[in-house]
C-alpha atoms as a PDB file:
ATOM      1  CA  UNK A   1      47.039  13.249 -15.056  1.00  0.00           C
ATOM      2  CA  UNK A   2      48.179  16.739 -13.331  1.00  0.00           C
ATOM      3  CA  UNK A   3      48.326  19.591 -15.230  1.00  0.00           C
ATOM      4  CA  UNK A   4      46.611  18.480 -18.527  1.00  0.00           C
ATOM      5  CA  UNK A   5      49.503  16.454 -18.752  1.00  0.00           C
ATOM      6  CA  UNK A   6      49.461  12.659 -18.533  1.00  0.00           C
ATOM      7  CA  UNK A   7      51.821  11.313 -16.018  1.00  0.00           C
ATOM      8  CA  UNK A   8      54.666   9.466 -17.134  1.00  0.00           C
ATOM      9  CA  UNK A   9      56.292   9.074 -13.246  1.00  0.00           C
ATOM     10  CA  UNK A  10      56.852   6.248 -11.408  1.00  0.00           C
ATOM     11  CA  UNK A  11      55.874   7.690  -8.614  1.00  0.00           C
ATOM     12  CA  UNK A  12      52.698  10.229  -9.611  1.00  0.00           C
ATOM     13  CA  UNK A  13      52.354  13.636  -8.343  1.00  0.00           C
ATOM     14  CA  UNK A  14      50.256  14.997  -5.495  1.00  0.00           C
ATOM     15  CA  UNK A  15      48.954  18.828  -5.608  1.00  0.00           C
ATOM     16  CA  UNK A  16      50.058  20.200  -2.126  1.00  0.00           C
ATOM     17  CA  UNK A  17      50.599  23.649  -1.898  1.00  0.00           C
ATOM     18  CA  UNK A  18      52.847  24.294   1.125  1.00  0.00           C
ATOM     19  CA  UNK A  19      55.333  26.517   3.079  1.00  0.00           C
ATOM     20  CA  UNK A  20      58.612  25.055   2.705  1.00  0.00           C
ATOM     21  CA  UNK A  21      62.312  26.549   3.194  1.00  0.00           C
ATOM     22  CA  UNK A  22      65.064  25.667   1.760  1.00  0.00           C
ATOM     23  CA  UNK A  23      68.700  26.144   2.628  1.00  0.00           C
ATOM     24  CA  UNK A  24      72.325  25.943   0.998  1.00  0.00           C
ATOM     25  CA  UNK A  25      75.642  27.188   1.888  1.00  0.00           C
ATOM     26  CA  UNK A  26      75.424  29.436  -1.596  1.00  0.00           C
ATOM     27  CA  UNK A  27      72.083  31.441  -0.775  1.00  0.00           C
ATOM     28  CA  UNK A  28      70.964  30.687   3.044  1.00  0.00           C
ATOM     29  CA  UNK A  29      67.577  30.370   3.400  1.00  0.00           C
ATOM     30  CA  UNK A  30      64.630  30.929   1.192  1.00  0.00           C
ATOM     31  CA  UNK A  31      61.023  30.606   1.744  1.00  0.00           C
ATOM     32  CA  UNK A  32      58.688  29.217  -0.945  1.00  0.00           C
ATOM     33  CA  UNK A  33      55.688  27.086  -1.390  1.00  0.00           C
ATOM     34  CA  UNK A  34      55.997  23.126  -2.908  1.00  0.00           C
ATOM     35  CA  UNK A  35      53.734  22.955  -5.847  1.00  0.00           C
ATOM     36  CA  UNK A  36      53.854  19.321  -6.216  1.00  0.00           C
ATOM     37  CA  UNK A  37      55.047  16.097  -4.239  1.00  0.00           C
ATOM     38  CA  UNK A  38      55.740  12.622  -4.841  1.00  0.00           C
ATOM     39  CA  UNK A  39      56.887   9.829  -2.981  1.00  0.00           C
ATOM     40  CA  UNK A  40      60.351  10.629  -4.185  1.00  0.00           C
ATOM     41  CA  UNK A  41      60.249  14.523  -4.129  1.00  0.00           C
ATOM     42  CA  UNK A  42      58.919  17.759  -5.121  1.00  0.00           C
ATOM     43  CA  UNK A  43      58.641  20.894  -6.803  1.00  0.00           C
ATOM     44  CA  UNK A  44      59.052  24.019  -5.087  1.00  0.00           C
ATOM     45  CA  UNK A  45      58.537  27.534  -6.600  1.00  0.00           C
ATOM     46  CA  UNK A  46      60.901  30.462  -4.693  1.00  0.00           C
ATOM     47  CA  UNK A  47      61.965  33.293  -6.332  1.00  0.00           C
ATOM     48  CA  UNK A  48      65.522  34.569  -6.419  1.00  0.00           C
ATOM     49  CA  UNK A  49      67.234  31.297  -6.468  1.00  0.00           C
ATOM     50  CA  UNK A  50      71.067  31.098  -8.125  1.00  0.00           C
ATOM     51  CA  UNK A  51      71.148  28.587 -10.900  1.00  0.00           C
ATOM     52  CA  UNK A  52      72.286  25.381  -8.781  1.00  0.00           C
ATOM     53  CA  UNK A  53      73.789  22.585 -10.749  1.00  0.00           C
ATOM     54  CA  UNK A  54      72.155  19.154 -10.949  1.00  0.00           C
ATOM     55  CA  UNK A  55      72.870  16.985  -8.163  1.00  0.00           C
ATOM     56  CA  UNK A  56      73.667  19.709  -5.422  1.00  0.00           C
ATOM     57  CA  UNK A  57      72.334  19.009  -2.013  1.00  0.00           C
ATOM     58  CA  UNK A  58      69.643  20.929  -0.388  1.00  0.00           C
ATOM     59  CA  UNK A  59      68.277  21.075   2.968  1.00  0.00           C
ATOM     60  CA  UNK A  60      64.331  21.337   3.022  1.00  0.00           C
ATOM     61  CA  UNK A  61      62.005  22.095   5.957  1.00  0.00           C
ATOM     62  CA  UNK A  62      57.460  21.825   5.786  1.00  0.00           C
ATOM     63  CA  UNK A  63      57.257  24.724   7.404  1.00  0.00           C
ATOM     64  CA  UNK A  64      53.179  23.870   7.898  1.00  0.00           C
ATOM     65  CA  UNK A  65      53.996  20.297   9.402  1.00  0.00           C
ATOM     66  CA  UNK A  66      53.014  19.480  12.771  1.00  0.00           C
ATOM     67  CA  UNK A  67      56.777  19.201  13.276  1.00  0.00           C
ATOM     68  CA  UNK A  68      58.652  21.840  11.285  1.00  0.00           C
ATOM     69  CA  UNK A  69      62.147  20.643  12.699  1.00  0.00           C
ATOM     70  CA  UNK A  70      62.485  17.520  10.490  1.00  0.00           C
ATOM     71  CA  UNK A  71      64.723  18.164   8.195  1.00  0.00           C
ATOM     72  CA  UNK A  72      64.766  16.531   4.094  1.00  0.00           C
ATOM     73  CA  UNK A  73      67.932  15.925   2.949  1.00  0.00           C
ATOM     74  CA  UNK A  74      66.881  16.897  -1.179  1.00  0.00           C
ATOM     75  CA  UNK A  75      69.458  16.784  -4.161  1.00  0.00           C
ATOM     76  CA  UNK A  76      68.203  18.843  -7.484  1.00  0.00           C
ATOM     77  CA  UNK A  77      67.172  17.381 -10.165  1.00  0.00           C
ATOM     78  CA  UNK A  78      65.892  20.296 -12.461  1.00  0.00           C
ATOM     79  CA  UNK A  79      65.558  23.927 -12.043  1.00  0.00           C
ATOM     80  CA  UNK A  80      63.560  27.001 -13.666  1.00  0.00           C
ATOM     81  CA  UNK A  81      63.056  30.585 -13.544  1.00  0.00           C
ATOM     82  CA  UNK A  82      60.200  30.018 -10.899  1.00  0.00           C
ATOM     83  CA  UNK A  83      61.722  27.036  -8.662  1.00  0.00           C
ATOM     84  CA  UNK A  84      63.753  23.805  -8.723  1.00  0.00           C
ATOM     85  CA  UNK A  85      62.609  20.303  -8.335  1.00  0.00           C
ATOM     86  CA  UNK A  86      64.137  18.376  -5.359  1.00  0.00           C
ATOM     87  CA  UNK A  87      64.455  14.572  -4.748  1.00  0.00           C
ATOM     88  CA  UNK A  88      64.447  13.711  -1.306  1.00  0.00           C
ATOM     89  CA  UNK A  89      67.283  11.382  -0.284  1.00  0.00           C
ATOM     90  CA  UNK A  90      66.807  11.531   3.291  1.00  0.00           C
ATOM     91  CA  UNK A  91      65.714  13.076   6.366  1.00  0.00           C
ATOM     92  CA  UNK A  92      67.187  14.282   9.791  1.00  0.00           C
ATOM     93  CA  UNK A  93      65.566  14.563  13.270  1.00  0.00           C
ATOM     94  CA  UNK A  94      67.908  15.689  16.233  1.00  0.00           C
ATOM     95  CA  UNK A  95      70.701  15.133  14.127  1.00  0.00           C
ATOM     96  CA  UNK A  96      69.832  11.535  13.198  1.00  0.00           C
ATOM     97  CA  UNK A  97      69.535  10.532   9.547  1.00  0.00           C
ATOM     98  CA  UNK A  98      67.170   8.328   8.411  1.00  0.00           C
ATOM     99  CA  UNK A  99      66.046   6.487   5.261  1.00  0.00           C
ATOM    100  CA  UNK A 100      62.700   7.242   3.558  1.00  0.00           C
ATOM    101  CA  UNK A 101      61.768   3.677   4.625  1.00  0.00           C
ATOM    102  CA  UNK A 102      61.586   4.751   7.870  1.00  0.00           C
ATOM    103  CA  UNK A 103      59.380   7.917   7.430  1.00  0.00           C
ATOM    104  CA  UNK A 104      57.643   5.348   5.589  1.00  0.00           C
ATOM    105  CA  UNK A 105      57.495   3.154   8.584  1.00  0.00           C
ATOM    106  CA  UNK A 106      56.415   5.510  11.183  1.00  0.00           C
ATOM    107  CA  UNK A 107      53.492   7.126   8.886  1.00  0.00           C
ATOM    108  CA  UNK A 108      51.348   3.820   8.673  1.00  0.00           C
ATOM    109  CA  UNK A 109      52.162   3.546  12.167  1.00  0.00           C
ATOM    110  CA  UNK A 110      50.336   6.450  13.093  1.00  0.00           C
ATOM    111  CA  UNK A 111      48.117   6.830  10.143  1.00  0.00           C
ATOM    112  CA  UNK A 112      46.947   3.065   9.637  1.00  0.00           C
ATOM    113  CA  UNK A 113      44.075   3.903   7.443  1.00  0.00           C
ATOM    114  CA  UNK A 114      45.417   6.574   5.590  1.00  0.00           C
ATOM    115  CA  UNK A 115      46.208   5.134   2.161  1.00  0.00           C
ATOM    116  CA  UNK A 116      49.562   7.284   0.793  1.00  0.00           C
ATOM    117  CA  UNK A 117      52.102   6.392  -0.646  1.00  0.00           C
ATOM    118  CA  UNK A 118      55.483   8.644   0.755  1.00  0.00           C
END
């Protein structure tokens, strides 16, 4: 449960409050803070945002991760008058895509006793 709410997700929410920026060709950038993430995406609240259709792509940056250059490659999947909700399809480093499997992959590597879920 989050919220007062009981979760219906497959993959539940996690409270993290965070700096995040995203960016589209229609608006630039815009800072905000996540409200929520899942394994699958997240909730950001930023004000000023144009009303973006379901399904358009979105770049996303943690701006308070230890490496602020990775970037998520989100779609939308709902907005609101105080943010949109993002799922993440992917993620670039240095140009190079890669699969949440990987991010995944590389987490338990150097978090082996870390129990999440990404």
């Amino acid at each position: 449960m989050i919220f007062g709410v009981k979760e219906r997700r497959n993959s539940p929410r996690k409270r993290v409050i965070s700096s995040v920026r995203i960016s589209h060709q229609l608006f630039g950038d815009v800072d905000g803070r996540s409200r929520d993430i899942s394994d699958v995406g997240l909730y950001v609240v930023a004000q000023n945002l144009p009303n973006l259709p379901k399904g358009a792509h979105i770049s996303l940056q943690l701006m308070d991760s230890s490496n602020p250059f990775i970037f998520f490659n989100t779609r939308v999947v709902r907005m609101s008058n105080n943010g949109i909700g993002l799922a993440i399809v992917d993620y670039e480093v240095d140009g190079e895509r890669f699969g949440l499997d990987e991010l995944r992959r590389q987490w338990m590597v150097a978090y082996p006793n870390y129990n999440i879920q990404i």
